[in-house]
ModelCIF file with pLDDT and N, C-alpha, C, O atoms, coordinates in Angstrom:
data_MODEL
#
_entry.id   MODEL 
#
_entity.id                         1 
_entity.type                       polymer 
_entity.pdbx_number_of_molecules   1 
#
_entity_poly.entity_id                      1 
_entity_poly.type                           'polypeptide(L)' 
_entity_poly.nstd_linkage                   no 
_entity_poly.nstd_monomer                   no 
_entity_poly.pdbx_seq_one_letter_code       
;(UNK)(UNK)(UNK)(UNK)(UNK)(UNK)(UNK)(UNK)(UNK)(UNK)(UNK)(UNK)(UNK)(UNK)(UNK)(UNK)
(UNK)(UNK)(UNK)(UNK)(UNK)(UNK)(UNK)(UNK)(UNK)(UNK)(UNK)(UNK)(UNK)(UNK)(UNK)(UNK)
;
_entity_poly.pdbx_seq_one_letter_code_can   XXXXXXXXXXXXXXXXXXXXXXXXXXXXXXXX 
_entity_poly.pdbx_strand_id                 A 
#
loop_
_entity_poly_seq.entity_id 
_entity_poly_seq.num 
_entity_poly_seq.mon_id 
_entity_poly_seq.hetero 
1 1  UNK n 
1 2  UNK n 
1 3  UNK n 
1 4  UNK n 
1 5  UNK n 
1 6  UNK n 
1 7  UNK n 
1 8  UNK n 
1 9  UNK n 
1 10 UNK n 
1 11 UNK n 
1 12 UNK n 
1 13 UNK n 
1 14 UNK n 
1 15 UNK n 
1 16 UNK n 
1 17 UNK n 
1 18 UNK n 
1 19 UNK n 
1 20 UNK n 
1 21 UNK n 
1 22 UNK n 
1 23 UNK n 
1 24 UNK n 
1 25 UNK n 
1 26 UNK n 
1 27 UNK n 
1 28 UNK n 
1 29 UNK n 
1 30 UNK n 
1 31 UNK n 
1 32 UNK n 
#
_struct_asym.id          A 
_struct_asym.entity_id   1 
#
loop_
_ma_qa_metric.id 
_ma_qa_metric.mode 
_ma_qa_metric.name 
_ma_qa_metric.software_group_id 
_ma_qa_metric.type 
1 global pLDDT . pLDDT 
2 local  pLDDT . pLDDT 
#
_ma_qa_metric_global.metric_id      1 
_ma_qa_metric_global.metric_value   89.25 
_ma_qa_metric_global.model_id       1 
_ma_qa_metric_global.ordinal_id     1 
#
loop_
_ma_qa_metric_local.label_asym_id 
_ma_qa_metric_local.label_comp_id 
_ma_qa_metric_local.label_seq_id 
_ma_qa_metric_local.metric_id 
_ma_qa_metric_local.metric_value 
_ma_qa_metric_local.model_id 
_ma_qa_metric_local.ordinal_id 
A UNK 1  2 77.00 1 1  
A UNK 2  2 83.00 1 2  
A UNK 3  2 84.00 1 3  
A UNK 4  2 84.00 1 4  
A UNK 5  2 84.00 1 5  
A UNK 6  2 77.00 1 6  
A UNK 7  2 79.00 1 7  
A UNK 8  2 74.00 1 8  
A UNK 9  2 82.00 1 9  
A UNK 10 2 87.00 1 10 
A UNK 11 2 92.00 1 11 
A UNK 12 2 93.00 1 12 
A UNK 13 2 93.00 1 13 
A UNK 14 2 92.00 1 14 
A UNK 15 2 89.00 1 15 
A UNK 16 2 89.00 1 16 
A UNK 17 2 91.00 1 17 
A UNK 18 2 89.00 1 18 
A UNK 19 2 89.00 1 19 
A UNK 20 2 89.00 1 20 
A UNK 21 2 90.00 1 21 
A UNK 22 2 92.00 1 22 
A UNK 23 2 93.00 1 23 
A UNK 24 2 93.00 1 24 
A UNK 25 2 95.00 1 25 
A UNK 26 2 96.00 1 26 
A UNK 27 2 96.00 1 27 
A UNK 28 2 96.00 1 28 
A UNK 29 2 97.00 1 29 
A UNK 30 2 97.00 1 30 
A UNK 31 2 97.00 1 31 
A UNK 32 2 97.00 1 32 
#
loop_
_atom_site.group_PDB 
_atom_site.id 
_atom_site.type_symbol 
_atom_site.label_atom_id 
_atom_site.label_alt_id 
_atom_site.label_comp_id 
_atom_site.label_asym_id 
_atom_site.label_entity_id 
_atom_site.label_seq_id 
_atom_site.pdbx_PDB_ins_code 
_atom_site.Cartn_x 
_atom_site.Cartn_y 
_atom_site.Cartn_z 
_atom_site.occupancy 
_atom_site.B_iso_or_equiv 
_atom_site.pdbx_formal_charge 
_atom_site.auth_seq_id 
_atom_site.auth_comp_id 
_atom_site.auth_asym_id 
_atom_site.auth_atom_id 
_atom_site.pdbx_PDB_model_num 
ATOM 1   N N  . UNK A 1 1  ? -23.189 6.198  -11.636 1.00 77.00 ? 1  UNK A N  1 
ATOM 2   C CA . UNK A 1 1  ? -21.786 5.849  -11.433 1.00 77.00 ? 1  UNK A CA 1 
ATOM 3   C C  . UNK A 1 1  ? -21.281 5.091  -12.641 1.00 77.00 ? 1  UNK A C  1 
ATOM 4   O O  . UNK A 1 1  ? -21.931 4.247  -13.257 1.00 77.00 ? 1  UNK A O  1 
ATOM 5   N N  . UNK A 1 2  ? -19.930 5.524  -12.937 1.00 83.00 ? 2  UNK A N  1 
ATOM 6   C CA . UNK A 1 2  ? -19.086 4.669  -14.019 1.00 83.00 ? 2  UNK A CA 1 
ATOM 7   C C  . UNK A 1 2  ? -18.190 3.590  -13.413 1.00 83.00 ? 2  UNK A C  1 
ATOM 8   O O  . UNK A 1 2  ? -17.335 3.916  -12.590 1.00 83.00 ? 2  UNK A O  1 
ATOM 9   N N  . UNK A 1 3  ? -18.401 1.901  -13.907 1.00 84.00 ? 3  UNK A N  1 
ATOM 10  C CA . UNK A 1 3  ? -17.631 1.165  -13.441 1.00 84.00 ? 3  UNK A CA 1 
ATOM 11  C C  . UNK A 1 3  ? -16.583 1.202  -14.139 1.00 84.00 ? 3  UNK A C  1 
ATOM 12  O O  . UNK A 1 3  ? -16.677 1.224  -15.366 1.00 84.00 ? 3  UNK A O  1 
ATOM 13  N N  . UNK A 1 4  ? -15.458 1.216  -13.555 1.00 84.00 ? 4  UNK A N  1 
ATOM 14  C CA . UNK A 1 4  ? -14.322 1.411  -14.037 1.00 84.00 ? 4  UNK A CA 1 
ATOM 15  C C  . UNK A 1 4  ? -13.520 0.324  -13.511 1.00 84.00 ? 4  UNK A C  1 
ATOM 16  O O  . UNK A 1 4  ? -13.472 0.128  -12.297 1.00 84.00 ? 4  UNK A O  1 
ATOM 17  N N  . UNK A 1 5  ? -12.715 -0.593 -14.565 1.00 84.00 ? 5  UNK A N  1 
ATOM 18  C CA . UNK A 1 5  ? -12.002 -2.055 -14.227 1.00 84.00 ? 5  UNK A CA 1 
ATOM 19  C C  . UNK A 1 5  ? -10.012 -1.386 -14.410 1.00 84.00 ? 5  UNK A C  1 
ATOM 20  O O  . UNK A 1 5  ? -9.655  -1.282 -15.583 1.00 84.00 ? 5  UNK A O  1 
ATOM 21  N N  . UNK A 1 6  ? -9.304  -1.137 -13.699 1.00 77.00 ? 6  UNK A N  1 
ATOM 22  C CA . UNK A 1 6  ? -7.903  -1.169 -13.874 1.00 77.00 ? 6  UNK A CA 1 
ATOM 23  C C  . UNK A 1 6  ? -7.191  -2.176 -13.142 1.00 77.00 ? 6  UNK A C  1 
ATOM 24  O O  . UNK A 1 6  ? -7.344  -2.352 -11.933 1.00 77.00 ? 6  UNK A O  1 
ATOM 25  N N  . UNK A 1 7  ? -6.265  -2.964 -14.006 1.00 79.00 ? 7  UNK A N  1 
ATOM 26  C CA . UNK A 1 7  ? -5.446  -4.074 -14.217 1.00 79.00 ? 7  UNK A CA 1 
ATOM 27  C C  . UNK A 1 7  ? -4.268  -3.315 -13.323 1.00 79.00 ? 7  UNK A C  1 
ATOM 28  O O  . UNK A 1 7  ? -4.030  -2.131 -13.557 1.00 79.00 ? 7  UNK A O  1 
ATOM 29  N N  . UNK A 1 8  ? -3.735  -3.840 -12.570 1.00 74.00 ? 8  UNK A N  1 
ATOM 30  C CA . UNK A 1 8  ? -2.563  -3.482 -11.981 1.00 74.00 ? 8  UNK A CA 1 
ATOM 31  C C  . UNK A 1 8  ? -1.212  -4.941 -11.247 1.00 74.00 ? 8  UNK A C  1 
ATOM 32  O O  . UNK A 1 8  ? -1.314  -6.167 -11.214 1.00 74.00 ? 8  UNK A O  1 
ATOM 33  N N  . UNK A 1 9  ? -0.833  -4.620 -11.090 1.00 82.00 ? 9  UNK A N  1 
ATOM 34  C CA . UNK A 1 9  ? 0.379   -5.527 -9.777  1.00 82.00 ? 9  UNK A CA 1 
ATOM 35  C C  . UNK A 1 9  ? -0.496  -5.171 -8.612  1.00 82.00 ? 9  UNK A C  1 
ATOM 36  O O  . UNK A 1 9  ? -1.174  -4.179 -8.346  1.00 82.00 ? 9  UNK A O  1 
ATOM 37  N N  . UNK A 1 10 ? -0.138  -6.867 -7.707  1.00 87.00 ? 10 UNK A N  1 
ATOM 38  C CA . UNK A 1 10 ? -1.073  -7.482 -6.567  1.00 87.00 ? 10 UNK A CA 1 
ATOM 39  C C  . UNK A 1 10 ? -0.609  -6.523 -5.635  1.00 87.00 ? 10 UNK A C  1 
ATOM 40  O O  . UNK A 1 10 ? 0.609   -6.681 -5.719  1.00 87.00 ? 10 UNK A O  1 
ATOM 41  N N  . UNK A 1 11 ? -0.835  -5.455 -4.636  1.00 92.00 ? 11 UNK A N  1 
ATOM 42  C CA . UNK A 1 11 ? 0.311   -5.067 -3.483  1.00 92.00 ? 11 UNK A CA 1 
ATOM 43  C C  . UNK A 1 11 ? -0.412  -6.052 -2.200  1.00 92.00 ? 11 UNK A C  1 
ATOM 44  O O  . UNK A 1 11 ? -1.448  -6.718 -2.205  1.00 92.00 ? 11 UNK A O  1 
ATOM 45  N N  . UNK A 1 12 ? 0.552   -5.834 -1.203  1.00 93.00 ? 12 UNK A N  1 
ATOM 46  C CA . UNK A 1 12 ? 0.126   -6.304 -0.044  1.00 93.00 ? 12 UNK A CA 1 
ATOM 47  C C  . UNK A 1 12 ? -0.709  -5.191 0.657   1.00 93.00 ? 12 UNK A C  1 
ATOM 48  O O  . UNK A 1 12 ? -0.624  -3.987 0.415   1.00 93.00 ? 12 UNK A O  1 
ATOM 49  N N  . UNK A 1 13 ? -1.334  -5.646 1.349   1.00 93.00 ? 13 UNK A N  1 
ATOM 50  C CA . UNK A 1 13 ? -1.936  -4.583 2.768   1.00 93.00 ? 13 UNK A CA 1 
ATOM 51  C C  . UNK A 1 13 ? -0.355  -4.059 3.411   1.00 93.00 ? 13 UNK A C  1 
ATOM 52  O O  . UNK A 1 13 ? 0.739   -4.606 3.274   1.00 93.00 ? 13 UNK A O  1 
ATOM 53  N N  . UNK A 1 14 ? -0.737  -2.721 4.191   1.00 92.00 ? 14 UNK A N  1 
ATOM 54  C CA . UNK A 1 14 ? 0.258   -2.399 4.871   1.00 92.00 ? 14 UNK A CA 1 
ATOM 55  C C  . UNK A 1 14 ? 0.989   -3.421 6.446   1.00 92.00 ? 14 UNK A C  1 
ATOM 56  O O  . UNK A 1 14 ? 2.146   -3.606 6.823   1.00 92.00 ? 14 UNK A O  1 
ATOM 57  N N  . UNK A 1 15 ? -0.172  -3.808 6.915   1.00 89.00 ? 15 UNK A N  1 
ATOM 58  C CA . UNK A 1 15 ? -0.005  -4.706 7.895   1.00 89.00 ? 15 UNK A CA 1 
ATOM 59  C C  . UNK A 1 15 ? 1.091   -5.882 7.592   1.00 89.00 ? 15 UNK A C  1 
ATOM 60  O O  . UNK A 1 15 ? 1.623   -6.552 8.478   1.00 89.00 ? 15 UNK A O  1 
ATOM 61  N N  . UNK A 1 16 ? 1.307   -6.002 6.371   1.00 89.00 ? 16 UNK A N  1 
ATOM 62  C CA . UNK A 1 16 ? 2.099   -7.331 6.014   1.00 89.00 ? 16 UNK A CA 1 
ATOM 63  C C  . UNK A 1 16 ? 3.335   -6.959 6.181   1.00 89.00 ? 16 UNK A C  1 
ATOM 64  O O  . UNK A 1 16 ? 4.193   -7.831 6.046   1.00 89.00 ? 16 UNK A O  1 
ATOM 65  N N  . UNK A 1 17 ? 3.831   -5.334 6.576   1.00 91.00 ? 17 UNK A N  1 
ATOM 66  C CA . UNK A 1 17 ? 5.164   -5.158 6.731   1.00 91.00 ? 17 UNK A CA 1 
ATOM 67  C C  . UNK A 1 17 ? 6.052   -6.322 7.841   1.00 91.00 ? 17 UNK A C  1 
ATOM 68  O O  . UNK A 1 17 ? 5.519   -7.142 8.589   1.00 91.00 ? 17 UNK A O  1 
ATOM 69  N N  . UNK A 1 18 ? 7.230   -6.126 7.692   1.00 89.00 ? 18 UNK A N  1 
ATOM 70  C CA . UNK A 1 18 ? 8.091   -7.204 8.236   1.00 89.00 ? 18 UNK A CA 1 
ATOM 71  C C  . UNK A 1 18 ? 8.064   -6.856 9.473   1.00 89.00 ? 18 UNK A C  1 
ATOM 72  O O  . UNK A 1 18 ? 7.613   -7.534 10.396  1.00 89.00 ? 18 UNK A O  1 
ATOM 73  N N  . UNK A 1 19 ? 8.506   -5.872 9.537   1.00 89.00 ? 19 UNK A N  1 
ATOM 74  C CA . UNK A 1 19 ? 8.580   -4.629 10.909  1.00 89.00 ? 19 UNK A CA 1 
ATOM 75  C C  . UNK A 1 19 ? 8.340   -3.653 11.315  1.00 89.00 ? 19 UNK A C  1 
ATOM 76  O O  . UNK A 1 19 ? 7.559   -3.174 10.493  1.00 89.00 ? 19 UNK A O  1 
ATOM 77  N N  . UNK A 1 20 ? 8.520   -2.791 12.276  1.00 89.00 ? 20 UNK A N  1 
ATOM 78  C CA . UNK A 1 20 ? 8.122   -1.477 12.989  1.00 89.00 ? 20 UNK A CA 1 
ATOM 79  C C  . UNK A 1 20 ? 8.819   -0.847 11.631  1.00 89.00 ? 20 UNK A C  1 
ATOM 80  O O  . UNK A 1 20 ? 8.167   -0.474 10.656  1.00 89.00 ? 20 UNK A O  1 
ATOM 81  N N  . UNK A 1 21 ? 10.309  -0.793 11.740  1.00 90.00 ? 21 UNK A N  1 
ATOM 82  C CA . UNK A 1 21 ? 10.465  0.292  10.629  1.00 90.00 ? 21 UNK A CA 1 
ATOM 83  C C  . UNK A 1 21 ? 10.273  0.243  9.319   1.00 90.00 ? 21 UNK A C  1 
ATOM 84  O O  . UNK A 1 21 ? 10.397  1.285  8.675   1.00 90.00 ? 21 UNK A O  1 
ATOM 85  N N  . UNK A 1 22 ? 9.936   -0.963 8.677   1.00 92.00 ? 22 UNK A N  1 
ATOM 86  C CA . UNK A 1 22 ? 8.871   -1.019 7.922   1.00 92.00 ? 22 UNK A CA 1 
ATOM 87  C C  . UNK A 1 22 ? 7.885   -0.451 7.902   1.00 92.00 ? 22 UNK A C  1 
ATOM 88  O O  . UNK A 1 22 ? 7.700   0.304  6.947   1.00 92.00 ? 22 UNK A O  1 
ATOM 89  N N  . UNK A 1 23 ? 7.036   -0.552 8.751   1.00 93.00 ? 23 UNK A N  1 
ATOM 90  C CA . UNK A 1 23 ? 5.675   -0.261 8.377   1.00 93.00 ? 23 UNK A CA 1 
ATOM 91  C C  . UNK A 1 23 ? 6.036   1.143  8.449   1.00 93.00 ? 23 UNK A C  1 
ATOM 92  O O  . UNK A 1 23 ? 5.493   1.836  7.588   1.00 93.00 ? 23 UNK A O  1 
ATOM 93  N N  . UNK A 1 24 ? 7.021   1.900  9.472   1.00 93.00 ? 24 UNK A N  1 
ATOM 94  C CA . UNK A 1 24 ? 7.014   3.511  9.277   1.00 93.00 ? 24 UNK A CA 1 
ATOM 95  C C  . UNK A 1 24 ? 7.369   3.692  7.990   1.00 93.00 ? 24 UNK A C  1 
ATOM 96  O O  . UNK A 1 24 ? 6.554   4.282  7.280   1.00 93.00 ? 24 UNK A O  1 
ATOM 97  N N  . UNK A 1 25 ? 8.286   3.366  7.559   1.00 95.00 ? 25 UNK A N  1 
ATOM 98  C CA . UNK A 1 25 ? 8.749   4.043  6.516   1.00 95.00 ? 25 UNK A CA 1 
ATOM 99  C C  . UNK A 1 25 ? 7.890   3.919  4.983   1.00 95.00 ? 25 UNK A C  1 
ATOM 100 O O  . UNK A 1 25 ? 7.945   4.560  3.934   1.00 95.00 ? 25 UNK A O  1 
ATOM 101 N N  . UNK A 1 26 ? 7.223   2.947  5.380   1.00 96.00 ? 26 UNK A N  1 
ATOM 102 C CA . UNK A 1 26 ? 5.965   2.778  3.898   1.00 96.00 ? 26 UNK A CA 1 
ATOM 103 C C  . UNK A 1 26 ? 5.034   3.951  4.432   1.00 96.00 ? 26 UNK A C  1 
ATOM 104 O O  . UNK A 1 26 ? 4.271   4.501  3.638   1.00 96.00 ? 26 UNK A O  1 
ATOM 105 N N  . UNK A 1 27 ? 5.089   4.395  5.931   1.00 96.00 ? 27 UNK A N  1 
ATOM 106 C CA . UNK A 1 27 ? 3.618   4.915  5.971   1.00 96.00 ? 27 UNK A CA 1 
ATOM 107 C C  . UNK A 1 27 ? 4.340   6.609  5.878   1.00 96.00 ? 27 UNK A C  1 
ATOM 108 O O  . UNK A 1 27 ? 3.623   7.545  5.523   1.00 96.00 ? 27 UNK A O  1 
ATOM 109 N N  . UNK A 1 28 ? 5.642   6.798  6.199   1.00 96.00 ? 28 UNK A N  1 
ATOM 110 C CA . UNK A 1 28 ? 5.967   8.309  5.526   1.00 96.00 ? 28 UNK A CA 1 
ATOM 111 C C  . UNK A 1 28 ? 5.864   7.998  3.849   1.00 96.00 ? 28 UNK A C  1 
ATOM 112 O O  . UNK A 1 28 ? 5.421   8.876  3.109   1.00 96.00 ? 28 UNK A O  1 
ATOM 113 N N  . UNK A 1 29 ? 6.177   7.066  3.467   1.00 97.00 ? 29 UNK A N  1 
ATOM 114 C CA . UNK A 1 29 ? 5.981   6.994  2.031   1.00 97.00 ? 29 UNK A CA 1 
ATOM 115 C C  . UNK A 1 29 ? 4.321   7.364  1.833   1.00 97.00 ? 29 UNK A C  1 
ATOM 116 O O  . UNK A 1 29 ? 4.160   7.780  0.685   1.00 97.00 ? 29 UNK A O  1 
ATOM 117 N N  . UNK A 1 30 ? 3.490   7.348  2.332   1.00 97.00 ? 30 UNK A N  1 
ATOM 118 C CA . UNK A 1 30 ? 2.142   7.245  2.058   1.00 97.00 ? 30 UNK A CA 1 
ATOM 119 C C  . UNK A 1 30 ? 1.437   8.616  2.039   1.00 97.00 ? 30 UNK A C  1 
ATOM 120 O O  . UNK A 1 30 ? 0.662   9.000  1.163   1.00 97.00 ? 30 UNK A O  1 
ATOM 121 N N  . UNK A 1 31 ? 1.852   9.346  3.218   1.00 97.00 ? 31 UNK A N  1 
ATOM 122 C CA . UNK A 1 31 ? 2.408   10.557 3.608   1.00 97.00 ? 31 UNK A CA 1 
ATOM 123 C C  . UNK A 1 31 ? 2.497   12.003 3.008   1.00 97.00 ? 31 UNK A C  1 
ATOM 124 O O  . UNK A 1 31 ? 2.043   13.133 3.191   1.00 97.00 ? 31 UNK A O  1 
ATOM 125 N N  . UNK A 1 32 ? 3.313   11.338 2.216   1.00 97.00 ? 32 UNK A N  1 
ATOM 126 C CA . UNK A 1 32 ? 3.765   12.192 0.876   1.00 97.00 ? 32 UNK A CA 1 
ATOM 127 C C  . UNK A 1 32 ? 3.578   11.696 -0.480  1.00 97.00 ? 32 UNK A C  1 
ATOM 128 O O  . UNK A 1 32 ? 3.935   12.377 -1.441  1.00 97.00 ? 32 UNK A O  1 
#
């Protein structure tokens, strides 16, 4: 196996959404 290190922006977990239609609409985002 190759370790591979990429630097990115922190995201949250999905769970941290605010709300129901939050979390749907990140998870059709995910989706596709």
């Amino acid at each position: 196996r190759d370790l591979v290190v990429t630097v990115m922006k922190h995201y949250q977990p999905l769970r941290s959404a605010r709300n129901l239609g939050e979390y749907k609409k990140a998870f059709v985002d995910l989706v596709e």
